[in-house]
N, C-alpha and C. Protein backbone atom coordinates (compact mmCIF):
# COMPACT_ATOMS: atom_id res chain seq x y z
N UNK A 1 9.99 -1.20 2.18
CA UNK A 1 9.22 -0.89 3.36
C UNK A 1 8.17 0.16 3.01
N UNK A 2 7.00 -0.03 3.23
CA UNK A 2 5.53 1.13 3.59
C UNK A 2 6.32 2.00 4.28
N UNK A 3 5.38 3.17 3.53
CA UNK A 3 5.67 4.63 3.93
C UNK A 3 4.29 4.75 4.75
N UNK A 4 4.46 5.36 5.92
CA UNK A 4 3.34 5.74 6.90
C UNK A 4 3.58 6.90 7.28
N UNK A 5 2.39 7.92 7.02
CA UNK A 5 1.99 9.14 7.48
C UNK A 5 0.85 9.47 8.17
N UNK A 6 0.99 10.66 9.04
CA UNK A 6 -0.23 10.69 9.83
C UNK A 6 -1.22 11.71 9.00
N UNK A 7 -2.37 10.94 9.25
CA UNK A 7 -3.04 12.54 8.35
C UNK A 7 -4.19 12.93 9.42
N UNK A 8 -4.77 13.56 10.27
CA UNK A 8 -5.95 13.47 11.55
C UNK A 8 -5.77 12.57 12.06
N UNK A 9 -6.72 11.66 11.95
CA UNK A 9 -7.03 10.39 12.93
C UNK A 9 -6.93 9.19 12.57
N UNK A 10 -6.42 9.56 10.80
CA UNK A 10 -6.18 8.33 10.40
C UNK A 10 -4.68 8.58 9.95
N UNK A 11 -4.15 7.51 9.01
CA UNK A 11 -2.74 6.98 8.99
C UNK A 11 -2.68 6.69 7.59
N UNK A 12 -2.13 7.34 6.38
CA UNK A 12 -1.83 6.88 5.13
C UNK A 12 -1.10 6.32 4.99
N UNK A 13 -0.95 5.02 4.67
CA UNK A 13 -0.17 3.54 4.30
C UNK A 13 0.23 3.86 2.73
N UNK A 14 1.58 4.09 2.27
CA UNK A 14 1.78 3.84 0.89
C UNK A 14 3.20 2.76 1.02
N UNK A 15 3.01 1.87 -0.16
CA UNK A 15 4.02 0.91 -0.38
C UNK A 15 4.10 0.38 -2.05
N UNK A 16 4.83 0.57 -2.46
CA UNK A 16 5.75 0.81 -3.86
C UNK A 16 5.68 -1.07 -4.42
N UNK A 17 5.65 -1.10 -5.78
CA UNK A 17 5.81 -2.61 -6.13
C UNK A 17 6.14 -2.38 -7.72
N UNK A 18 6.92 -1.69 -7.85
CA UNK A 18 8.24 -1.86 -8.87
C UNK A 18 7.77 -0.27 -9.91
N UNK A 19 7.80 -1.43 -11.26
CA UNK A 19 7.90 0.39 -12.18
C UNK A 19 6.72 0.31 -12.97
N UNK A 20 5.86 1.18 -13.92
CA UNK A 20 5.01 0.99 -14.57
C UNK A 20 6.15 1.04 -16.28
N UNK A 21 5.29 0.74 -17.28
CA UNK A 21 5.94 0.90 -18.70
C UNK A 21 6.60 1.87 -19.24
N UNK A 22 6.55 3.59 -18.15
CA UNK A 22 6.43 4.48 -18.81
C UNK A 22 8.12 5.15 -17.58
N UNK A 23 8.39 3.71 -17.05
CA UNK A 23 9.38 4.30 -15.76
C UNK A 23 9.04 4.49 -14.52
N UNK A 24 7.44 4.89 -14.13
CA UNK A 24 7.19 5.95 -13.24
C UNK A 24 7.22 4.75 -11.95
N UNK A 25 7.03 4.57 -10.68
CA UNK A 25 7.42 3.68 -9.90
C UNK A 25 5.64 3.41 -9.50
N UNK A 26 5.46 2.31 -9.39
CA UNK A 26 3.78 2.26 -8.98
C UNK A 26 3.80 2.16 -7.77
N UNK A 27 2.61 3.08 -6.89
CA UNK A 27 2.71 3.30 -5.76
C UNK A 27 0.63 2.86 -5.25
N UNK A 28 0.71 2.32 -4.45
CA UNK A 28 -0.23 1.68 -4.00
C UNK A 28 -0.30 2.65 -2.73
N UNK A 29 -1.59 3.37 -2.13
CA UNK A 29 -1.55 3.74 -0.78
C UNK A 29 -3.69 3.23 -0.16
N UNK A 30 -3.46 3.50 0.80
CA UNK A 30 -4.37 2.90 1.87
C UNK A 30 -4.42 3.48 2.90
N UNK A 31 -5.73 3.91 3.60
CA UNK A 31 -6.03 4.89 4.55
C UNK A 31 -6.18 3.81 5.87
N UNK A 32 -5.73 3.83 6.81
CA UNK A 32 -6.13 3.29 7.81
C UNK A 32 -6.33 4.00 9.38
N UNK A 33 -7.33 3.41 10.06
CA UNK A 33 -7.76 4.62 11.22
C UNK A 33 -7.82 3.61 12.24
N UNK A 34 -6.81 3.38 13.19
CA UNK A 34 -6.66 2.84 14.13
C UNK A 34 -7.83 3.26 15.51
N UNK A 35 -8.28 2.16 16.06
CA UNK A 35 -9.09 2.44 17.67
C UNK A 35 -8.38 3.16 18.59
N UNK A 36 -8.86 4.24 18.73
CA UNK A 36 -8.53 5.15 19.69
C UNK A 36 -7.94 5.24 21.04
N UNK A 37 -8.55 3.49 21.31
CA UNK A 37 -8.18 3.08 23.13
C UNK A 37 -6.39 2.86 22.94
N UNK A 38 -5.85 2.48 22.20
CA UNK A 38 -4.45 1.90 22.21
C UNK A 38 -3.37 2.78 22.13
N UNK A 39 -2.35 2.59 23.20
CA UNK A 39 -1.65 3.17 23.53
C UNK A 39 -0.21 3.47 22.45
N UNK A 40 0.76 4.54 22.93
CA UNK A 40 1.33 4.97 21.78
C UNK A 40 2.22 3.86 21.17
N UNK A 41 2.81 3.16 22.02
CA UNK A 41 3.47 1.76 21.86
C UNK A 41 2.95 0.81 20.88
N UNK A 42 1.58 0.28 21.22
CA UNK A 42 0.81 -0.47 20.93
C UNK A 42 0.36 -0.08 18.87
N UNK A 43 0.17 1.62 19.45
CA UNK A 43 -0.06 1.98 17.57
C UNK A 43 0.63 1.98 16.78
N UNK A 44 1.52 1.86 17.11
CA UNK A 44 3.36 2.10 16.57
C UNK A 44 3.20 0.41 16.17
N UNK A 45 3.37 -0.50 17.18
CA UNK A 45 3.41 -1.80 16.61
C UNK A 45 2.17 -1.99 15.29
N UNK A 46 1.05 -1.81 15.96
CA UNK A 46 -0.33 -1.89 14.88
C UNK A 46 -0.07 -1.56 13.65
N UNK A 47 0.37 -0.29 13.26
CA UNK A 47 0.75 0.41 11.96
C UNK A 47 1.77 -0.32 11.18
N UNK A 48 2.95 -0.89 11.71
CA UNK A 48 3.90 -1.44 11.48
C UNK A 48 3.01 -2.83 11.08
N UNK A 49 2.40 -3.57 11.87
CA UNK A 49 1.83 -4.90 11.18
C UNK A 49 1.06 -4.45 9.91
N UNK A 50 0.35 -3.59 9.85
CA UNK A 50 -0.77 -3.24 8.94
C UNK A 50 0.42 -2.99 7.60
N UNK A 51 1.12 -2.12 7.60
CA UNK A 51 1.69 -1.88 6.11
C UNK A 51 2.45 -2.61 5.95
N UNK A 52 2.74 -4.22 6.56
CA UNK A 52 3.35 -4.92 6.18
C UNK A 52 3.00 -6.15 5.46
N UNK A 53 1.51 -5.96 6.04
CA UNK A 53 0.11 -6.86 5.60
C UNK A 53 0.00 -6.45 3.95
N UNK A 54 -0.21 -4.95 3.72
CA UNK A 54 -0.87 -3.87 2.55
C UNK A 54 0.70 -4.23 2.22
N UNK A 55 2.11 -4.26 2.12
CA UNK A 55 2.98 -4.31 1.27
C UNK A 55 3.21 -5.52 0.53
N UNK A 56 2.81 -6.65 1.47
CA UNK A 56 2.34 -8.03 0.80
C UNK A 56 1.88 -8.09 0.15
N UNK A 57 0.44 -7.60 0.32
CA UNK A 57 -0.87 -7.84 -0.78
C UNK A 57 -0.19 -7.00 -1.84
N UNK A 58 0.40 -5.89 -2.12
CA UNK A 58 0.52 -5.05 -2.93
C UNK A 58 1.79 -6.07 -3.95
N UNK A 59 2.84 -6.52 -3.14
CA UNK A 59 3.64 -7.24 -4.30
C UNK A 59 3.62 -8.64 -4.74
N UNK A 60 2.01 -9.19 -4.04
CA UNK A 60 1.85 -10.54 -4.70
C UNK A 60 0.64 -10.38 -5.78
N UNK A 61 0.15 -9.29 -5.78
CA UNK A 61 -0.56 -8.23 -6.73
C UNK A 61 -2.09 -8.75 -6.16
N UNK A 62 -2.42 -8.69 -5.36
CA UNK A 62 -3.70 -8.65 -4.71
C UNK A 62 -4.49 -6.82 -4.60
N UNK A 63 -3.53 -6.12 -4.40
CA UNK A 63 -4.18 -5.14 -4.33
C UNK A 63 -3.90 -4.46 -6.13
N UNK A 64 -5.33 -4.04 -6.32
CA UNK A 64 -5.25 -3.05 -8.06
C UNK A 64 -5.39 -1.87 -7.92
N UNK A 65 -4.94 -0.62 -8.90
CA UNK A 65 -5.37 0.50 -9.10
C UNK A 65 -6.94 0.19 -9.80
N UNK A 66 -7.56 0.88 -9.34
CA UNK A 66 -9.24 1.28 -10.24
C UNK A 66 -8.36 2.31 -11.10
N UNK A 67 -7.27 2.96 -11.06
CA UNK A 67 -7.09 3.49 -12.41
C UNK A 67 -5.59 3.31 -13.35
N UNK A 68 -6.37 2.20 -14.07
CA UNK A 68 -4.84 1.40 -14.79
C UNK A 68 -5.14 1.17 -16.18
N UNK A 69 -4.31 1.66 -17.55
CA UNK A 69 -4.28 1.50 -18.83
C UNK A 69 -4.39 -0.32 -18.86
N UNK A 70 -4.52 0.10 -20.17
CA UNK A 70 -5.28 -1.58 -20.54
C UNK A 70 -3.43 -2.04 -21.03
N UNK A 71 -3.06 -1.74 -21.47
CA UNK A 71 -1.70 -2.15 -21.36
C UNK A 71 -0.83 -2.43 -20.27
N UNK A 72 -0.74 -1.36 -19.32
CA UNK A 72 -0.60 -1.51 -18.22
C UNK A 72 -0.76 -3.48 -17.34
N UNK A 73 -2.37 -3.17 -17.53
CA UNK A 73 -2.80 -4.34 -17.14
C UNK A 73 -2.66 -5.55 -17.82
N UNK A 74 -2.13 -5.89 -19.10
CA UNK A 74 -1.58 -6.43 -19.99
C UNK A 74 -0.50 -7.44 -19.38
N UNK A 75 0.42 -6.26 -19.64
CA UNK A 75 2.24 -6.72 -18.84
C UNK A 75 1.55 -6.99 -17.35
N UNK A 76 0.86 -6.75 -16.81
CA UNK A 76 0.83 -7.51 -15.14
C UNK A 76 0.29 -8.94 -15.31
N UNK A 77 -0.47 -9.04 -16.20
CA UNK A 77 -1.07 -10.61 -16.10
C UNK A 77 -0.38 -11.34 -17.41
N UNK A 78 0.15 -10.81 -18.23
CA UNK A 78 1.45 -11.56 -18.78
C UNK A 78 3.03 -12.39 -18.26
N UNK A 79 2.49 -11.92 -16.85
CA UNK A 79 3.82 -12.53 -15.78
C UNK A 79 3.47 -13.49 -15.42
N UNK A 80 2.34 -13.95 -15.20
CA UNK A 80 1.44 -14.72 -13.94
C UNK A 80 1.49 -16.12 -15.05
């Protein structure tokens, strides 16, 4: 499950998709800033769809780090 935090007005989305080479656990996060009109109910559901959307993309490997060793990136497309 996505980890969701509030940070101001927006909402940091992080969600995990296993280990890197070195042990460390790879962690994917994503800023998201919900419309202001929607009620507390309503954001609660919203947030909940959204990092479930971003935990998808993250473990069918749609989402990348811009900062990843060439090895790293190696073993990820050596699976596929």
């Amino acid at each position: 499950m996505a980890n969701i935090q509030r940070r101001g007005n927006t909402y940091k989305i992080t969600a995990y998709s296993g280990y890197d080479t070195a042990g460390k656990q790879i962690r994917h996060t994503m800023t998201y800033k919900p419309s202001e009109d929607l009620s507390p109910a309503k954001l609660k559901k919203e947030l909940e769809k959204v990092a479930l959307e971003f935990e998808e993309k993250c473990n069918l490997g749609y989402v990348m780090d811009s900062n990843i060793k060439l090895i790293d990136f190696i073993e990820i497309f050596t699976h596929f």
